[in-house]
PDB file of N, CA and C in Angstrom:
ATOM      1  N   UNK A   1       1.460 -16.290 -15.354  1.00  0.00           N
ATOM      2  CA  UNK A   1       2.177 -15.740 -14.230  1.00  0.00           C
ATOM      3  C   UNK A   1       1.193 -15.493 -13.076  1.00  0.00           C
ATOM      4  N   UNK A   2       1.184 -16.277 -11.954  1.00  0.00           N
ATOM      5  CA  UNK A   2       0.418 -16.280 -10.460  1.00  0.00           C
ATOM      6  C   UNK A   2       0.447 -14.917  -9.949  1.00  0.00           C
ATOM      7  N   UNK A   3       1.339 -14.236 -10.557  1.00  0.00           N
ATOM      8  CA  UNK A   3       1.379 -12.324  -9.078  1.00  0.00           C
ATOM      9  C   UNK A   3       1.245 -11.262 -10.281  1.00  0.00           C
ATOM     10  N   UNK A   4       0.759 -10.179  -9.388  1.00  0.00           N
ATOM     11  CA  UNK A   4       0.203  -9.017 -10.194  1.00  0.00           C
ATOM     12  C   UNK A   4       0.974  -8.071  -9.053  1.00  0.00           C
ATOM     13  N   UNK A   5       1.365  -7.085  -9.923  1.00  0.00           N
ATOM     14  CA  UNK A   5       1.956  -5.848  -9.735  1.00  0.00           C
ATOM     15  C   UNK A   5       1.487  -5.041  -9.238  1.00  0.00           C
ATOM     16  N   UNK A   6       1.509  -4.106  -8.060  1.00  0.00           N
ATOM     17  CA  UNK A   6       0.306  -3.362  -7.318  1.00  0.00           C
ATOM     18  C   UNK A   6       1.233  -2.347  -6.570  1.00  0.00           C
ATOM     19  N   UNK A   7       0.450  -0.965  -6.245  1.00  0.00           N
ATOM     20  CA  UNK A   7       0.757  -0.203  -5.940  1.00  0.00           C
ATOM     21  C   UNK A   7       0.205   0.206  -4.436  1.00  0.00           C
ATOM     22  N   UNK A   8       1.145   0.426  -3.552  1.00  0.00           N
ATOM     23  CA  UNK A   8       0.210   0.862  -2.264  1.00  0.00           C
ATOM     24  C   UNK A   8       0.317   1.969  -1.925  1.00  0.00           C
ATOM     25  N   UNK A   9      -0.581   3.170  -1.431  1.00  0.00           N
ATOM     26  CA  UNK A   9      -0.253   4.178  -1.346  1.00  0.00           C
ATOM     27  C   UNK A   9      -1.007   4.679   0.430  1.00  0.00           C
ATOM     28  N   UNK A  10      -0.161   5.630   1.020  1.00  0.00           N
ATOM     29  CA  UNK A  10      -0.393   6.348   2.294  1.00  0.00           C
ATOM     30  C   UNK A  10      -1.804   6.569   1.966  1.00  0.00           C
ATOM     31  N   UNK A  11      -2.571   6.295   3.728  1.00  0.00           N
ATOM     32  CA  UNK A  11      -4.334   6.564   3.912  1.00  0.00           C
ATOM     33  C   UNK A  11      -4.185   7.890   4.807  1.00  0.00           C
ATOM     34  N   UNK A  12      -2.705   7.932   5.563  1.00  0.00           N
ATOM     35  CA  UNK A  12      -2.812   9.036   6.749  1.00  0.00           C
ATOM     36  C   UNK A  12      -2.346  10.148   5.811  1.00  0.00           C
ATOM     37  N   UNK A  13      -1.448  10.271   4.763  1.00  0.00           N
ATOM     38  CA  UNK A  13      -1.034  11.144   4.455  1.00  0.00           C
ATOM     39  C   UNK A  13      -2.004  12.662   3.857  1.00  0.00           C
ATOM     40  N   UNK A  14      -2.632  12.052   3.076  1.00  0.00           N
ATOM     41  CA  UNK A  14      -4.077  13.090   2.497  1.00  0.00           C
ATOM     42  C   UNK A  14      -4.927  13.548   3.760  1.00  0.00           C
ATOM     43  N   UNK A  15      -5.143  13.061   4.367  1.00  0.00           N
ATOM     44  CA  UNK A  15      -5.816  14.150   5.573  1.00  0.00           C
ATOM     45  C   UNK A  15      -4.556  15.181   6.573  1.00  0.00           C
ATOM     46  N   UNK A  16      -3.493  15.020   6.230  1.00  0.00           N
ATOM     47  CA  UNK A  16      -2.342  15.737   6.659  1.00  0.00           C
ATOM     48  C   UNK A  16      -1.648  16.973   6.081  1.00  0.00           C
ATOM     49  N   UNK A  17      -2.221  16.693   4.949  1.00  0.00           N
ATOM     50  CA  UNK A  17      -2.076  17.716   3.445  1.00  0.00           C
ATOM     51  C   UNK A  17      -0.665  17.477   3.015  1.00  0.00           C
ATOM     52  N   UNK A  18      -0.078  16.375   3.679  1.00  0.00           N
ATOM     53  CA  UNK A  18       1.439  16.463   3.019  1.00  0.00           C
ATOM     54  C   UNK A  18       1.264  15.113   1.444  1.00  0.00           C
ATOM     55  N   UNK A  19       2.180  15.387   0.899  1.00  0.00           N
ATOM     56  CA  UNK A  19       2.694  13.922  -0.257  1.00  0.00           C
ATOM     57  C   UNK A  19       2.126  12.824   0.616  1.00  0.00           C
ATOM     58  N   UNK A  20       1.407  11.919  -0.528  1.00  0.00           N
ATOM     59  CA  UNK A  20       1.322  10.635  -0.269  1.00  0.00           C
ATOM     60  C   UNK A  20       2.851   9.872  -0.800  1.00  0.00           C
ATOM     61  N   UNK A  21       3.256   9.029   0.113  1.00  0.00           N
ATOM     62  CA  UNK A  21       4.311   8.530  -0.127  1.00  0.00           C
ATOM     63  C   UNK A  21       3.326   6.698  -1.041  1.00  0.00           C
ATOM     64  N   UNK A  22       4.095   6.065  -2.046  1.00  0.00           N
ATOM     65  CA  UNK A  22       3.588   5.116  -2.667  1.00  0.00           C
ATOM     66  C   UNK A  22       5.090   4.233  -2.183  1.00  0.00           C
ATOM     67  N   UNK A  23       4.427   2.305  -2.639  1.00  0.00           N
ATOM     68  CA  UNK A  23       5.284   1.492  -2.840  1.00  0.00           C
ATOM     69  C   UNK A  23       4.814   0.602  -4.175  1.00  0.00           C
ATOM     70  N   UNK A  24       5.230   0.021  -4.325  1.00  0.00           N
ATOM     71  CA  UNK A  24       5.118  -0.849  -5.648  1.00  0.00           C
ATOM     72  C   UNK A  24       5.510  -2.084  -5.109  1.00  0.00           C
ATOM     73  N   UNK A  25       5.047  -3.224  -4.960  1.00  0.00           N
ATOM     74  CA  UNK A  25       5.364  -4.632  -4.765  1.00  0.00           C
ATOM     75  C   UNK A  25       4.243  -5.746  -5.683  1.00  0.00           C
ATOM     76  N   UNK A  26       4.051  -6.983  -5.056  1.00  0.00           N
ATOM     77  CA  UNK A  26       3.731  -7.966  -5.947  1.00  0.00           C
ATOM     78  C   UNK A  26       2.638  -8.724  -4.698  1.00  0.00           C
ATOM     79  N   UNK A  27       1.768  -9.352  -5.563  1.00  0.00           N
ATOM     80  CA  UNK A  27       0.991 -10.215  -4.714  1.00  0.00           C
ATOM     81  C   UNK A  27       0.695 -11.362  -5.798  1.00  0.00           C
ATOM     82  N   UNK A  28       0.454 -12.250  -4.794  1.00  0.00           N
ATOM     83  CA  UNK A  28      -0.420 -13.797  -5.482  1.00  0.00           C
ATOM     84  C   UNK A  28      -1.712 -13.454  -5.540  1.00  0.00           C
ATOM     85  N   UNK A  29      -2.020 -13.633  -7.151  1.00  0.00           N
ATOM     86  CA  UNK A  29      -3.683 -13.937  -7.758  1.00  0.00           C
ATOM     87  C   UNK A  29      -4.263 -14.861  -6.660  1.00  0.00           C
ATOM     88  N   UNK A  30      -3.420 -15.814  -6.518  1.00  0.00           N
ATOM     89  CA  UNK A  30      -4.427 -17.310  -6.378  1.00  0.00           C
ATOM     90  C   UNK A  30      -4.322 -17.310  -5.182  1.00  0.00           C
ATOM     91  N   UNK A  31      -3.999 -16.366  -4.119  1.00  0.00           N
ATOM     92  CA  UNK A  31      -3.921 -16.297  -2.597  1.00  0.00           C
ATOM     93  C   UNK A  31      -5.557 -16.083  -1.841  1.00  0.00           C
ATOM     94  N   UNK A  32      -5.646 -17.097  -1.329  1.00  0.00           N
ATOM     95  CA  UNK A  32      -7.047 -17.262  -0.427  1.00  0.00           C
ATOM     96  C   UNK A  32      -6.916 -16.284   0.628  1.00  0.00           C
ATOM     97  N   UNK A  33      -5.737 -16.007   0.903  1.00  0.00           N
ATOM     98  CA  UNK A  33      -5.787 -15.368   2.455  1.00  0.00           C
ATOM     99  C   UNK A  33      -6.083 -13.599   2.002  1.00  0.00           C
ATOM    100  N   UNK A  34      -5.988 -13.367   0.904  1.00  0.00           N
ATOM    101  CA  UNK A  34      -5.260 -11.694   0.337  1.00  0.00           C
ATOM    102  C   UNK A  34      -6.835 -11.516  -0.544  1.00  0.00           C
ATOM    103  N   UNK A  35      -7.914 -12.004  -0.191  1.00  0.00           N
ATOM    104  CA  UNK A  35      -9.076 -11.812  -1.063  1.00  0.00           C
ATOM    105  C   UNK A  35      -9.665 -10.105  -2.005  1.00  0.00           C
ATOM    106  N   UNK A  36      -9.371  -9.255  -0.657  1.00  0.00           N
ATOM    107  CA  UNK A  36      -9.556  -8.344  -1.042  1.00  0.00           C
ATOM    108  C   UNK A  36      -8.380  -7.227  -1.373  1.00  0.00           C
ATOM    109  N   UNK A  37      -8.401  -5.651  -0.914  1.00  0.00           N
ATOM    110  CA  UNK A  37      -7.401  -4.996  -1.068  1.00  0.00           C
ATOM    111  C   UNK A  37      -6.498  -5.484   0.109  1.00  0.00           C
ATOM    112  N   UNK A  38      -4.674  -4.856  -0.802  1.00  0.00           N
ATOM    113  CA  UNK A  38      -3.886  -5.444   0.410  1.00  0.00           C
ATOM    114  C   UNK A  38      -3.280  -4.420   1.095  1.00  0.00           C
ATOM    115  N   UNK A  39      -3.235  -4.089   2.636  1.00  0.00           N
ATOM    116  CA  UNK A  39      -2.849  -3.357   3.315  1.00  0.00           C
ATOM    117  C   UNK A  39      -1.565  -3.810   4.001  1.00  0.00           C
ATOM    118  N   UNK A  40      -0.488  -3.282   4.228  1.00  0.00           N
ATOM    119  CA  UNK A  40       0.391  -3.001   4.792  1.00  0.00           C
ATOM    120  C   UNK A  40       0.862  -1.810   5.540  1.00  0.00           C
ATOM    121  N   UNK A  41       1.808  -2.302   6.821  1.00  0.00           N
ATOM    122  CA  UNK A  41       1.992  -1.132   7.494  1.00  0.00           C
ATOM    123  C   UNK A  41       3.671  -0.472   6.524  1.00  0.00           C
ATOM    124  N   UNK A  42       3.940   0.745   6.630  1.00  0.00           N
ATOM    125  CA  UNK A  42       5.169   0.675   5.309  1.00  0.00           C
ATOM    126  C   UNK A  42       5.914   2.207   6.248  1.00  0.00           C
ATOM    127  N   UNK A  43       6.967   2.399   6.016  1.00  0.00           N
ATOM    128  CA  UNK A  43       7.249   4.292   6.591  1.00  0.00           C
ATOM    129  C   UNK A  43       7.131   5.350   6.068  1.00  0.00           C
ATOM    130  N   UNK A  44       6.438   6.242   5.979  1.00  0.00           N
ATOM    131  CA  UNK A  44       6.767   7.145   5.006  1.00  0.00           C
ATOM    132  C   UNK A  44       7.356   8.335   5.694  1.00  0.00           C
ATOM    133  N   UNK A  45       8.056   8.417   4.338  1.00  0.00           N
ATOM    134  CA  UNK A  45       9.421   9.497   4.185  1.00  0.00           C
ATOM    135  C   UNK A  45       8.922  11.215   4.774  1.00  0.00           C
ATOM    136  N   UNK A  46       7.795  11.311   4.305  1.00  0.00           N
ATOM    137  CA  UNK A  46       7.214  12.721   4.590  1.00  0.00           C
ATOM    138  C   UNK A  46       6.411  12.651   6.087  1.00  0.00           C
ATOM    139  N   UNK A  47       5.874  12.133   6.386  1.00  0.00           N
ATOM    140  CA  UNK A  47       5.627  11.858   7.672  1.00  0.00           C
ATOM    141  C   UNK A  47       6.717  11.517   8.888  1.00  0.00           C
ATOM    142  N   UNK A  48       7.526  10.820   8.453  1.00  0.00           N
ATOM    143  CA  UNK A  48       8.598  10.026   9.318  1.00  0.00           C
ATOM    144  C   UNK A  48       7.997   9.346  10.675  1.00  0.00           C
ATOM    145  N   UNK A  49       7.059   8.357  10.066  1.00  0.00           N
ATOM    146  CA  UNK A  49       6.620   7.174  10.821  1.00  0.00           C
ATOM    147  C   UNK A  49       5.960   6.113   9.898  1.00  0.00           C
ATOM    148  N   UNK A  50       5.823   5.459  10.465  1.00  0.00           N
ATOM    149  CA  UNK A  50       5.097   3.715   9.934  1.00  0.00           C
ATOM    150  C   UNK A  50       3.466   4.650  10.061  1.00  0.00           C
ATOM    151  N   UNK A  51       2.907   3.719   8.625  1.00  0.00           N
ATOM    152  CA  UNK A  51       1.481   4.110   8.378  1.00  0.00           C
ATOM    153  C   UNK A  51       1.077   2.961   7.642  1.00  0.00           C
ATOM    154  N   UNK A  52      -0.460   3.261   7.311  1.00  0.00           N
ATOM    155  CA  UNK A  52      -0.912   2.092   6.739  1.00  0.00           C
ATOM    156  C   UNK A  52      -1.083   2.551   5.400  1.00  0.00           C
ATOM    157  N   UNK A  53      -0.786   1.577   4.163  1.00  0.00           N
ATOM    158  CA  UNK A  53      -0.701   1.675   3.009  1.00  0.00           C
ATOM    159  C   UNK A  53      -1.678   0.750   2.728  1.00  0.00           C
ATOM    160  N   UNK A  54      -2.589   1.148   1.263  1.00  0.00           N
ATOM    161  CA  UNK A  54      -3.321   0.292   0.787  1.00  0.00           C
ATOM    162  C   UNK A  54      -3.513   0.368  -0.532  1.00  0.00           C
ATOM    163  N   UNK A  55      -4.070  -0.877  -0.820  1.00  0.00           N
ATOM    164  CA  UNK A  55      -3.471  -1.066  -2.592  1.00  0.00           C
ATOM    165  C   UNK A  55      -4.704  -0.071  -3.405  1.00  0.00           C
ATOM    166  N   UNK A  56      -3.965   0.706  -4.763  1.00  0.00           N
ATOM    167  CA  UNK A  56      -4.914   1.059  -5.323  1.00  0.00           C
ATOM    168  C   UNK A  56      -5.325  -0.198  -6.404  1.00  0.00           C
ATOM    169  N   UNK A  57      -6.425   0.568  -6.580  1.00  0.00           N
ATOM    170  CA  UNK A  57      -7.106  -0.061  -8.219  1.00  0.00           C
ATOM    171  C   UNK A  57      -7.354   0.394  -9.194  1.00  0.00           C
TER     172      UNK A  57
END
């Protein structure tokens, strides 16, 4: 199976002292472009704005 299961979690939220809001999605192993961790912009619920999420490990 080519994709692995990954979790992204809020970078703004912990210096805010509120909940980190998480997502759960999928990425391609064999993706040249995605080498390292994967960041996305995502909304979170406790904040109530778009932030940047990044994958744990």
């Amino acid at each position: 199976m080519p994709r692995d299961i990954i979790i992204l979690e809020c970078t703004e939220a912990k210096a805010e002292g509120v909940p980190t809001s998480r997502y759960v999605t999928t990425r391609n192993k064999k993706s040249l472009r995605t080498p390292g961790r994967l960041e996305k912009v995502k909304f979170n619920h406790f904040l109530k704005r778009r932030t940047l999420h990044r994958e744990l490990r």
